[in-house]
PDB file of N, CA and C in Angstrom:
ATOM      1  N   UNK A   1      22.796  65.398  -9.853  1.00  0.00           N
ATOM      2  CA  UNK A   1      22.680  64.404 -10.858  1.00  0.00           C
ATOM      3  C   UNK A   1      23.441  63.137 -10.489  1.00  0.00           C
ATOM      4  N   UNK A   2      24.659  63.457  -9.628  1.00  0.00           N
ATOM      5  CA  UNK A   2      25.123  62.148  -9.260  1.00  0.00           C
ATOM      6  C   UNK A   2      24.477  61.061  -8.401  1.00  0.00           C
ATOM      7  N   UNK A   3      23.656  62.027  -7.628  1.00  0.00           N
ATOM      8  CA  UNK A   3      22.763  60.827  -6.528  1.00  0.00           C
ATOM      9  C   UNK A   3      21.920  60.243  -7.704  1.00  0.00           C
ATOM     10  N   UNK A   4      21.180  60.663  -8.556  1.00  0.00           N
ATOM     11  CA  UNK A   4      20.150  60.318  -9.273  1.00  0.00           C
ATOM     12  C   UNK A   4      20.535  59.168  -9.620  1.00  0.00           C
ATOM     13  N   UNK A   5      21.711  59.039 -10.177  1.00  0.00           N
ATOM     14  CA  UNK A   5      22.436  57.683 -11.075  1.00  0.00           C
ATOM     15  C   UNK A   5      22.908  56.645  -9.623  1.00  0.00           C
ATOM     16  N   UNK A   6      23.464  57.164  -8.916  1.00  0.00           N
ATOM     17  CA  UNK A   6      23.514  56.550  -8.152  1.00  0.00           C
ATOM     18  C   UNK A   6      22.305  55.799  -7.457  1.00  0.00           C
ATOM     19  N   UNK A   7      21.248  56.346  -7.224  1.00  0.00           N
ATOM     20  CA  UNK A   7      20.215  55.440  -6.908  1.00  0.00           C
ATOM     21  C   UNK A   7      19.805  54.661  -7.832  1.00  0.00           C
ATOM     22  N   UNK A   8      19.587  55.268  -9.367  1.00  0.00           N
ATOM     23  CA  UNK A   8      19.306  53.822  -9.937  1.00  0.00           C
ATOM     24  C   UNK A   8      20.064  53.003 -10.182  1.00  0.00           C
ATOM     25  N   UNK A   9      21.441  53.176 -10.124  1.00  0.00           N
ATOM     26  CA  UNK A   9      22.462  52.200 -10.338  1.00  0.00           C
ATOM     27  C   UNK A   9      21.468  50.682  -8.648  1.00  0.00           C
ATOM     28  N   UNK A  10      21.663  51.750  -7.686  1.00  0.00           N
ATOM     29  CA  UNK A  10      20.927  50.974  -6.615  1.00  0.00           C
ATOM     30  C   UNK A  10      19.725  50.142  -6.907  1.00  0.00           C
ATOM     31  N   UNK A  11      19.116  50.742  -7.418  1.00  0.00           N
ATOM     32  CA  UNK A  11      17.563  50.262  -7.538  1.00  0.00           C
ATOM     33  C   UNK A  11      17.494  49.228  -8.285  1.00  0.00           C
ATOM     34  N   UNK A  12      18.775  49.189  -9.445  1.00  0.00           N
ATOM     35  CA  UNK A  12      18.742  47.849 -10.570  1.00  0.00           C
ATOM     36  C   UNK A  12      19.295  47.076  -9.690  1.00  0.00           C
ATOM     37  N   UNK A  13      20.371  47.388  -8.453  1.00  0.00           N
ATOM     38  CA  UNK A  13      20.785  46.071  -8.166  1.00  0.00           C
ATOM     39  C   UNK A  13      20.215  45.364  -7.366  1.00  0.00           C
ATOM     40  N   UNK A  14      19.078  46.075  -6.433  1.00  0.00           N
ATOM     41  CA  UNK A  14      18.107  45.393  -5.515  1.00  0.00           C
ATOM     42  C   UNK A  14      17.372  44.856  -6.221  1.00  0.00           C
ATOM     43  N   UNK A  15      16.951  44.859  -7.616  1.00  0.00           N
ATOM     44  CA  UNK A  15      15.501  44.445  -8.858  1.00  0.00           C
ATOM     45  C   UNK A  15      16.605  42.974  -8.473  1.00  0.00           C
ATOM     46  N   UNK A  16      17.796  43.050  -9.122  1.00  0.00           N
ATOM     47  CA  UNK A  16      18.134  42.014  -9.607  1.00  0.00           C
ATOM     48  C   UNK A  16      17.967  41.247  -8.119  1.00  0.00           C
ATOM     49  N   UNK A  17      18.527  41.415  -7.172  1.00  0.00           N
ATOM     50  CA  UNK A  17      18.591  40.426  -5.660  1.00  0.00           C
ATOM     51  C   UNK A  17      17.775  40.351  -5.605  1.00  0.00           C
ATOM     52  N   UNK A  18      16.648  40.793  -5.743  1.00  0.00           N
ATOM     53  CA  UNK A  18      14.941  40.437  -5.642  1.00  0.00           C
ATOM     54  C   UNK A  18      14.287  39.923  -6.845  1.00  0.00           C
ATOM     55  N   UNK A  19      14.869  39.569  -8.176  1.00  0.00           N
ATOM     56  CA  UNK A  19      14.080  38.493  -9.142  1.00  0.00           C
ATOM     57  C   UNK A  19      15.268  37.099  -8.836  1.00  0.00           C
ATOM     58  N   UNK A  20      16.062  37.445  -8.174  1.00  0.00           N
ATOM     59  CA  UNK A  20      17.117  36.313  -8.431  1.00  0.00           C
ATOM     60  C   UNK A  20      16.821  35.270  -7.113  1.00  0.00           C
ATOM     61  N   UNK A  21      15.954  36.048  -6.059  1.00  0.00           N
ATOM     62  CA  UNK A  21      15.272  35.327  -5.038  1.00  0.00           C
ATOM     63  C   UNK A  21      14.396  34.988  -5.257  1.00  0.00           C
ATOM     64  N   UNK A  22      13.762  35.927  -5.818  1.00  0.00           N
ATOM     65  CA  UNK A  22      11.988  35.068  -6.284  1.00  0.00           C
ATOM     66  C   UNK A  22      12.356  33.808  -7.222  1.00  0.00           C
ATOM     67  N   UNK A  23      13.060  34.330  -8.281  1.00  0.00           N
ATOM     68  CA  UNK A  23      13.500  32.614  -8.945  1.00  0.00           C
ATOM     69  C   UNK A  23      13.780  31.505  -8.036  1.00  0.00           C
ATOM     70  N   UNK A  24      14.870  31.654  -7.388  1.00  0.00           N
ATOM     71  CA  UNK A  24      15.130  30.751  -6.225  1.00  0.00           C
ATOM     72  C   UNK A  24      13.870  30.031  -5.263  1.00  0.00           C
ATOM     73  N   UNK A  25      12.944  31.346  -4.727  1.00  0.00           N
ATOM     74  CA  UNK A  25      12.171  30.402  -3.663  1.00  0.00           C
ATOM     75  C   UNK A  25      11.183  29.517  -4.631  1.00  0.00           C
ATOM     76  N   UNK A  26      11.056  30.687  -5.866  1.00  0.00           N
ATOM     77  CA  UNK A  26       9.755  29.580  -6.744  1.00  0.00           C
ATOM     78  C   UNK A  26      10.179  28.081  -6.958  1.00  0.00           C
ATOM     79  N   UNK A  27      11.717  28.145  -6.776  1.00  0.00           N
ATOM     80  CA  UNK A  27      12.655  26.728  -7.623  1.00  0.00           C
ATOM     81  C   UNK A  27      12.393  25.650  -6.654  1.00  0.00           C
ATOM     82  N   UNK A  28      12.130  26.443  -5.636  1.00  0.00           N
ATOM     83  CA  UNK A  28      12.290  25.501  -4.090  1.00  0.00           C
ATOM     84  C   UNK A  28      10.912  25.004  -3.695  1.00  0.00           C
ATOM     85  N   UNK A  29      10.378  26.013  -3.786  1.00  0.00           N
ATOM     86  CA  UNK A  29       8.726  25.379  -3.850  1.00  0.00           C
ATOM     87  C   UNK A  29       8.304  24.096  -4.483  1.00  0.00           C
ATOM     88  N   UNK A  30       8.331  24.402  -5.999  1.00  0.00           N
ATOM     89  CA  UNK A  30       7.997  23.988  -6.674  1.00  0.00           C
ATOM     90  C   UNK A  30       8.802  22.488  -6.536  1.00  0.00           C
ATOM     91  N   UNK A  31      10.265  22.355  -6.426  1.00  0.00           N
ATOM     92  CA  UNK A  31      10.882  20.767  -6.151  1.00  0.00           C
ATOM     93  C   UNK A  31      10.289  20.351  -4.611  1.00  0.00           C
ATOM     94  N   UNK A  32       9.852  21.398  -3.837  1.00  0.00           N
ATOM     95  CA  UNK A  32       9.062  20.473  -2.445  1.00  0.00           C
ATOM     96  C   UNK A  32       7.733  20.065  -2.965  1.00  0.00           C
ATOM     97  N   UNK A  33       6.962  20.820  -3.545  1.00  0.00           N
ATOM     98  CA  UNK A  33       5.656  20.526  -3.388  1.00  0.00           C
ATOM     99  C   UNK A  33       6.313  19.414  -4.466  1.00  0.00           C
ATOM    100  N   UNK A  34       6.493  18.946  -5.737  1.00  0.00           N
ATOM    101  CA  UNK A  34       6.829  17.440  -6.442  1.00  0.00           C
ATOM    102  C   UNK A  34       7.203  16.652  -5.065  1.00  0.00           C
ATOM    103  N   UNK A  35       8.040  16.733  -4.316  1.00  0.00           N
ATOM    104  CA  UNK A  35       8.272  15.617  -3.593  1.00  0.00           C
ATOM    105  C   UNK A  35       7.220  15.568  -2.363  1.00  0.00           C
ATOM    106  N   UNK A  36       6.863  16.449  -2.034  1.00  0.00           N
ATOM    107  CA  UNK A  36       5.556  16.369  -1.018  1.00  0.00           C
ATOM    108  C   UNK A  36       4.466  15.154  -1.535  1.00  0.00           C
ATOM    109  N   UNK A  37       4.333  15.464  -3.513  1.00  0.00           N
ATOM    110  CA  UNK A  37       3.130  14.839  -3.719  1.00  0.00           C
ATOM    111  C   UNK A  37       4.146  13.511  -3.947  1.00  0.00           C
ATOM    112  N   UNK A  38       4.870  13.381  -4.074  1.00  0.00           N
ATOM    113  CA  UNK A  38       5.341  11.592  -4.298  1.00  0.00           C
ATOM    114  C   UNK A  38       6.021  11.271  -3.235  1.00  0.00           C
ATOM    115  N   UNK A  39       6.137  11.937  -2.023  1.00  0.00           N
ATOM    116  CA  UNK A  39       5.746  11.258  -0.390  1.00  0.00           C
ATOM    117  C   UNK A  39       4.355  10.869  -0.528  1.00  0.00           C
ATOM    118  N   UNK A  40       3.422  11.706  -0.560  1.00  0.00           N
ATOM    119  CA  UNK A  40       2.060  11.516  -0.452  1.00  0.00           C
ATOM    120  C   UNK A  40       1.928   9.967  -1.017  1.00  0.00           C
ATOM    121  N   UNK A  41       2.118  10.098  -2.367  1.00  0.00           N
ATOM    122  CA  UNK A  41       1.561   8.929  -3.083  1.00  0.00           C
ATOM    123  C   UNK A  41       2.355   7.313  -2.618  1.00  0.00           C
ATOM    124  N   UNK A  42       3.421   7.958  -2.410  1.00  0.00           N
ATOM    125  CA  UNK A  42       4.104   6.271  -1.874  1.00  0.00           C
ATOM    126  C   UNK A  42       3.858   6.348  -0.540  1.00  0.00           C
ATOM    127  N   UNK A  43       3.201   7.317   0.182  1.00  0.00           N
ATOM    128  CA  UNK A  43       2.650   6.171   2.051  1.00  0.00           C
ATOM    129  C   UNK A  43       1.288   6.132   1.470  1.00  0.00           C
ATOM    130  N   UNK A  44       0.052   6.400   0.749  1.00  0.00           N
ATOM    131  CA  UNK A  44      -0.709   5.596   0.241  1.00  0.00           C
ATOM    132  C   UNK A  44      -0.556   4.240  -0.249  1.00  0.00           C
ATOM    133  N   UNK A  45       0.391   4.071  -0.754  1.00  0.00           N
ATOM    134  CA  UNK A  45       0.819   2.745  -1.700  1.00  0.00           C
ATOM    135  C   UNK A  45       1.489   1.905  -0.417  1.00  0.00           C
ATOM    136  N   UNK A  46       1.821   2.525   0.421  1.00  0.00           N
ATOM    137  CA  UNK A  46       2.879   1.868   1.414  1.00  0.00           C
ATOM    138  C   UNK A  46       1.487   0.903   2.243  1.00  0.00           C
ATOM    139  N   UNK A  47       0.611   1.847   2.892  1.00  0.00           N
ATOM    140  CA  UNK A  47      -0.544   1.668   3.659  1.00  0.00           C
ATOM    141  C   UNK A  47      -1.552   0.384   2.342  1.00  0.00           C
ATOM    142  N   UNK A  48      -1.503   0.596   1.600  1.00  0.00           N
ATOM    143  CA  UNK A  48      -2.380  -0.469   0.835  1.00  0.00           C
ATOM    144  C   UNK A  48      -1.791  -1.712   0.699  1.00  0.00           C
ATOM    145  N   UNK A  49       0.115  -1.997   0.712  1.00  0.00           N
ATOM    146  CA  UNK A  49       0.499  -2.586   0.852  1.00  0.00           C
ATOM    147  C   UNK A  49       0.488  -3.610   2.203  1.00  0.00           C
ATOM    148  N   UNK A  50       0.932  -2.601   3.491  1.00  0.00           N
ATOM    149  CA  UNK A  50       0.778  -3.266   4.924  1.00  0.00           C
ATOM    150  C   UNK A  50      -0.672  -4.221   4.550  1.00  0.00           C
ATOM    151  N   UNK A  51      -1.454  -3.320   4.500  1.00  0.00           N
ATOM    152  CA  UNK A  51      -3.196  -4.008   4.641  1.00  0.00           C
ATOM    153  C   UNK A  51      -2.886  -5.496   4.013  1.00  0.00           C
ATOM    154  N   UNK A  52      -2.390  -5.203   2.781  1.00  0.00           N
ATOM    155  CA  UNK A  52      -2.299  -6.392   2.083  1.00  0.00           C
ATOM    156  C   UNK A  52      -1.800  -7.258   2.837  1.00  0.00           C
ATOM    157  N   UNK A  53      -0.448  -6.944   2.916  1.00  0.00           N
ATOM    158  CA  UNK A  53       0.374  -8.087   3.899  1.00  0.00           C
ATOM    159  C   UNK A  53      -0.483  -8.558   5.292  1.00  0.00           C
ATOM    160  N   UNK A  54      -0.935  -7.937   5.918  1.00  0.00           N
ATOM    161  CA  UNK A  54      -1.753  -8.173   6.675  1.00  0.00           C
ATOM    162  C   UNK A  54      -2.642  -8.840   6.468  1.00  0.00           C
ATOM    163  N   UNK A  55      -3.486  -9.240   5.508  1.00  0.00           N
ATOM    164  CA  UNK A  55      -4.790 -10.067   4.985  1.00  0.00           C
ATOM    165  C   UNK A  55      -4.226 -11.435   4.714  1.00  0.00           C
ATOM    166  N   UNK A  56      -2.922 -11.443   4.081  1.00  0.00           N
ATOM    167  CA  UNK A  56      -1.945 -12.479   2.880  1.00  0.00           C
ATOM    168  C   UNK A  56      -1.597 -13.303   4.570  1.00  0.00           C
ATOM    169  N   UNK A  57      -1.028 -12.473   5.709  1.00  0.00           N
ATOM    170  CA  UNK A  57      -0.580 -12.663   6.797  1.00  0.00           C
ATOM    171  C   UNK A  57      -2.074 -14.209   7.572  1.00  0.00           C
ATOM    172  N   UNK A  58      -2.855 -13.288   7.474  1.00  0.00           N
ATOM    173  CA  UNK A  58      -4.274 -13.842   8.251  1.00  0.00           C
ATOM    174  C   UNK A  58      -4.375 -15.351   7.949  1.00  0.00           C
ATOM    175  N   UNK A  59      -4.217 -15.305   6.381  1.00  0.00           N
ATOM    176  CA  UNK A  59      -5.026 -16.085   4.922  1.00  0.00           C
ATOM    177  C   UNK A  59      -3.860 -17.172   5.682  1.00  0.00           C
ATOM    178  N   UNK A  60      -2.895 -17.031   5.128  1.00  0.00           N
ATOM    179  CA  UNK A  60      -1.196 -18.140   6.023  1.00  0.00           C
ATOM    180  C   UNK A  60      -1.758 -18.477   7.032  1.00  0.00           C
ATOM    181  N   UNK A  61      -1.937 -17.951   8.530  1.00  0.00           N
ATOM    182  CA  UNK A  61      -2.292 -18.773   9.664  1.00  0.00           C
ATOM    183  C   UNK A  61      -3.476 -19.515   9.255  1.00  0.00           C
ATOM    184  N   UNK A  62      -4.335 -19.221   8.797  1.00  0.00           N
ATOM    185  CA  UNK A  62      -5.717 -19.870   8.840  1.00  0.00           C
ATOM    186  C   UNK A  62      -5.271 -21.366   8.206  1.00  0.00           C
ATOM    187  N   UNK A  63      -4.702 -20.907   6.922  1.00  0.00           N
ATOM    188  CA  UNK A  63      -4.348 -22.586   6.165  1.00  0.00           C
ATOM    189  C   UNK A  63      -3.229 -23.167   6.899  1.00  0.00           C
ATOM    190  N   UNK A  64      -2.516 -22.375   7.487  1.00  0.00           N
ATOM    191  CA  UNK A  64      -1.546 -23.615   8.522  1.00  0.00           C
ATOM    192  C   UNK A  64      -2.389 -24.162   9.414  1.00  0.00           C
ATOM    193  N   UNK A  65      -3.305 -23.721   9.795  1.00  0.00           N
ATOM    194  CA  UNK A  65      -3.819 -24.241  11.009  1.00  0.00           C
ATOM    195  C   UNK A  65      -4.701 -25.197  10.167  1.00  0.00           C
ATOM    196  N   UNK A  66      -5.356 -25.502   9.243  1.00  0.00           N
ATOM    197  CA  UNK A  66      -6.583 -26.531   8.301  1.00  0.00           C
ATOM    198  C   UNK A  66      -5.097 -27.522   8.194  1.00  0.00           C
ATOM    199  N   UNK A  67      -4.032 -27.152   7.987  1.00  0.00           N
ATOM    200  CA  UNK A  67      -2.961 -28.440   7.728  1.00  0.00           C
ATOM    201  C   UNK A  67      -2.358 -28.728   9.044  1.00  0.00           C
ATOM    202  N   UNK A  68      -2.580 -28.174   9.832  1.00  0.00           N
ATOM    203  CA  UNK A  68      -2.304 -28.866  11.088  1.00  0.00           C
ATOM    204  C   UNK A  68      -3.801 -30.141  11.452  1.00  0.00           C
ATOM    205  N   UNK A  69      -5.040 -29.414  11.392  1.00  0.00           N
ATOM    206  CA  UNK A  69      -5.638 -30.100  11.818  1.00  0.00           C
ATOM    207  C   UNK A  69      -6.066 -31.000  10.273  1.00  0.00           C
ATOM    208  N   UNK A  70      -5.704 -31.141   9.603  1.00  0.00           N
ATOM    209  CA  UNK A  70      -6.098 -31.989   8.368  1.00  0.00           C
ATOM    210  C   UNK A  70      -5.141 -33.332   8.958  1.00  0.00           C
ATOM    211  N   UNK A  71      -3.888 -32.803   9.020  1.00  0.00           N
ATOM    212  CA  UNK A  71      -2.621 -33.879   9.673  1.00  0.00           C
ATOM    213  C   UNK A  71      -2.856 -34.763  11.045  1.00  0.00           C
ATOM    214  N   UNK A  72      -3.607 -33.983  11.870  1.00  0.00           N
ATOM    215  CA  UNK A  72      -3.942 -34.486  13.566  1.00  0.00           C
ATOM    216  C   UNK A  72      -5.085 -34.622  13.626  1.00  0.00           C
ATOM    217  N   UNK A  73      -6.368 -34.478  12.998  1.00  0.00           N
ATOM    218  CA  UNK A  73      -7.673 -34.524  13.305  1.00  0.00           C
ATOM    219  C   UNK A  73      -8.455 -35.794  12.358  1.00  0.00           C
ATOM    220  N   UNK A  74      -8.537 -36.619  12.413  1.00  0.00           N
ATOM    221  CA  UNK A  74      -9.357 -37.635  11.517  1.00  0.00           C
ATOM    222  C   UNK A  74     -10.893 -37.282  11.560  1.00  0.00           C
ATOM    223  N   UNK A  75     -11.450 -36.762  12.421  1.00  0.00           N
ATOM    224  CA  UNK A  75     -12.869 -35.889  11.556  1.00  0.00           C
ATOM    225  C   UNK A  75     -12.664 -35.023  10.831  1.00  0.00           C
ATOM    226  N   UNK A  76     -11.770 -34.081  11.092  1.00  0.00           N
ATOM    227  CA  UNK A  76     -11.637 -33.043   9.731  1.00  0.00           C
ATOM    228  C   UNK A  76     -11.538 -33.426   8.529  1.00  0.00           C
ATOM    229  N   UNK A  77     -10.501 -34.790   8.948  1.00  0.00           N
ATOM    230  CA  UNK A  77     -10.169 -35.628   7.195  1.00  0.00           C
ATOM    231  C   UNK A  77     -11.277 -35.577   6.244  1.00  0.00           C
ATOM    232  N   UNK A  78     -11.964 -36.697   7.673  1.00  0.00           N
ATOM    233  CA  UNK A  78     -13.315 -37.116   7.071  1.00  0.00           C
ATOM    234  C   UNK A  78     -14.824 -36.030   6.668  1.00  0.00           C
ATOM    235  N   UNK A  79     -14.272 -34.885   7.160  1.00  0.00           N
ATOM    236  CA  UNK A  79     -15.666 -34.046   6.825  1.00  0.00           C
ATOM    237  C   UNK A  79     -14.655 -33.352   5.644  1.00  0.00           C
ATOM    238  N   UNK A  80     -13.803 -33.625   5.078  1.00  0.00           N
ATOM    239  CA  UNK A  80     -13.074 -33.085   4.000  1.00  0.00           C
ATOM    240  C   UNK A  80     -13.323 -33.949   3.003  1.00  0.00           C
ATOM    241  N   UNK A  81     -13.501 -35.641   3.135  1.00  0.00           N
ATOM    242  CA  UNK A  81     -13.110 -36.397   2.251  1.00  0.00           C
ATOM    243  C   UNK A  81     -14.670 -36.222   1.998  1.00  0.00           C
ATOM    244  N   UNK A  82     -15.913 -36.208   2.571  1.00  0.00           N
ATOM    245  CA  UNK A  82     -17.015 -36.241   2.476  1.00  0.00           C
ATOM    246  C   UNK A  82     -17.780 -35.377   1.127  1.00  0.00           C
ATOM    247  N   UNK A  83     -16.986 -33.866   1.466  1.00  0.00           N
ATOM    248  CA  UNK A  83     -17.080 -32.940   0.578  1.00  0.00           C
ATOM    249  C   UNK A  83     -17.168 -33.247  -0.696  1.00  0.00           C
ATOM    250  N   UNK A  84     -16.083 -33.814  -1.002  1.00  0.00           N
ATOM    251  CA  UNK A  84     -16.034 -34.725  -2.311  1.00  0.00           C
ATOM    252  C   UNK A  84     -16.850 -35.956  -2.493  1.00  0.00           C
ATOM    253  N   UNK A  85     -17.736 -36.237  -1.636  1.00  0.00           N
ATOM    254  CA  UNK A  85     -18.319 -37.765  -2.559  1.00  0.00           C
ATOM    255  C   UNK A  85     -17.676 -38.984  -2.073  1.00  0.00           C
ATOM    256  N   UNK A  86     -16.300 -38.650  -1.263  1.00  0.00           N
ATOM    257  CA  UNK A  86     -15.768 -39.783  -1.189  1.00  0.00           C
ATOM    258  C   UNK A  86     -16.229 -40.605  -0.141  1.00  0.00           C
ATOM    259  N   UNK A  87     -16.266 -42.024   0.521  1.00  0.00           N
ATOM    260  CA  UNK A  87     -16.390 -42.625   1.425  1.00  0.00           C
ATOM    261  C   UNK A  87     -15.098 -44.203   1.184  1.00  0.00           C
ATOM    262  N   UNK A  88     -15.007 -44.287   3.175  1.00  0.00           N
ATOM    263  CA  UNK A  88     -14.232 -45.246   3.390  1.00  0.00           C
ATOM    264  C   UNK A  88     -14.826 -46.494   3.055  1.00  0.00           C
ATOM    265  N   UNK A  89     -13.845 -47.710   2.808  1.00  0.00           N
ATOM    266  CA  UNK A  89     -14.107 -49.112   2.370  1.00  0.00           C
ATOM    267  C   UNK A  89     -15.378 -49.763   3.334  1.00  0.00           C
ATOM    268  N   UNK A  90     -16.203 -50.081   2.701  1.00  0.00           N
ATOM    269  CA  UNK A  90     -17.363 -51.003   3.352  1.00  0.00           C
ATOM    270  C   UNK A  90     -18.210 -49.885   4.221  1.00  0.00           C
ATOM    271  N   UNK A  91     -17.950 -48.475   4.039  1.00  0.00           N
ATOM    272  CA  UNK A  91     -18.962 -47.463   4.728  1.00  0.00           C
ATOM    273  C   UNK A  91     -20.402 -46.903   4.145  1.00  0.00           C
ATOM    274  N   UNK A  92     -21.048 -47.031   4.786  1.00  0.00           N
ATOM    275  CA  UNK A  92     -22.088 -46.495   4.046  1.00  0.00           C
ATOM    276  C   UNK A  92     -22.721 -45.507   4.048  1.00  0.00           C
ATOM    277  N   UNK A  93     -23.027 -44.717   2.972  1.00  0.00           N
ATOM    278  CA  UNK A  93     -23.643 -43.340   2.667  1.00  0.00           C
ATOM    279  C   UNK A  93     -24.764 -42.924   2.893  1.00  0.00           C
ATOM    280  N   UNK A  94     -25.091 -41.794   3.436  1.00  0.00           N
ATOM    281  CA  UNK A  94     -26.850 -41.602   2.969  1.00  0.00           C
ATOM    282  C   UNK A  94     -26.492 -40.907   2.233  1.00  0.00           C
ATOM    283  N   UNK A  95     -28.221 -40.867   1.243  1.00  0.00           N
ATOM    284  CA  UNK A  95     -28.160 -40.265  -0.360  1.00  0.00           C
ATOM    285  C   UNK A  95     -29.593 -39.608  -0.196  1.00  0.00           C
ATOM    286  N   UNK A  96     -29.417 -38.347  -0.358  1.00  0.00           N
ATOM    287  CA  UNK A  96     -30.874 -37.707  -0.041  1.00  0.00           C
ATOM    288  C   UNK A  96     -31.546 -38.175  -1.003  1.00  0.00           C
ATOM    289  N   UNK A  97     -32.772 -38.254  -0.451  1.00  0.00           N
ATOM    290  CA  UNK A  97     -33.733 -38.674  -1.806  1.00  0.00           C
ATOM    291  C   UNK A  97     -35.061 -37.363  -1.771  1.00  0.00           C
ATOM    292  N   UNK A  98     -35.206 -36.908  -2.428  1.00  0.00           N
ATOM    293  CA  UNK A  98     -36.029 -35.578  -2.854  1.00  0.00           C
ATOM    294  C   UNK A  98     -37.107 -36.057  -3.674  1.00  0.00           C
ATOM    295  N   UNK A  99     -37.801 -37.156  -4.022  1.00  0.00           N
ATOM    296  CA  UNK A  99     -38.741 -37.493  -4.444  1.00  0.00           C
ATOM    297  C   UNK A  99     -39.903 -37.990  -3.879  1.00  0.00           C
TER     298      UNK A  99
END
């Protein structure tokens, strides 16, 4: 009768080291996989960002370069000022005529 007690005295204390681990790894899981998915979601957000910067990046050279040549190019001026309707003093226009 003494082994008897003695093993279950055993048997409760392995139950317990074995729910007190399963609690544990579930605890651990469960805080990786949360941070797994909000790694996930911020290098999505990270990657949509670069792109961005990258486009915003493009968009900058292109208009530095229209104000470089707006500043150094007097045809550009003029196929700029044109756009608008405008013309220089004593120049003269053609005016489509569609009739």
């Amino acid at each position: 009768m003494a082994e008897t007690i003695s093993t279950k005295g055993h048997r409760s204390q392995w139950l317990g080291i074995g729910t007190a681990a399963m609690l544990t790894l579930m605890l651990c899981l469960t805080i990786n996989y949360r941070a797994f998915s909000d790694l996930s979601k911020e290098s999505g957000e990270n990657e949509l960002l670069e792109k961005r910067i990258q486009n915003v990046t493009s968009e900058n050279l292109g208009l530095q370069e229209q104000i470089h040549f707006l500043k150094n190019d007097p045809s550009t001026v003029d196929r700029e000022v044109r756009k608008f309707g405008l013309r220089r003093p004593k120049q003269k226009v053609s005016v489509p005529t569609d009739r």
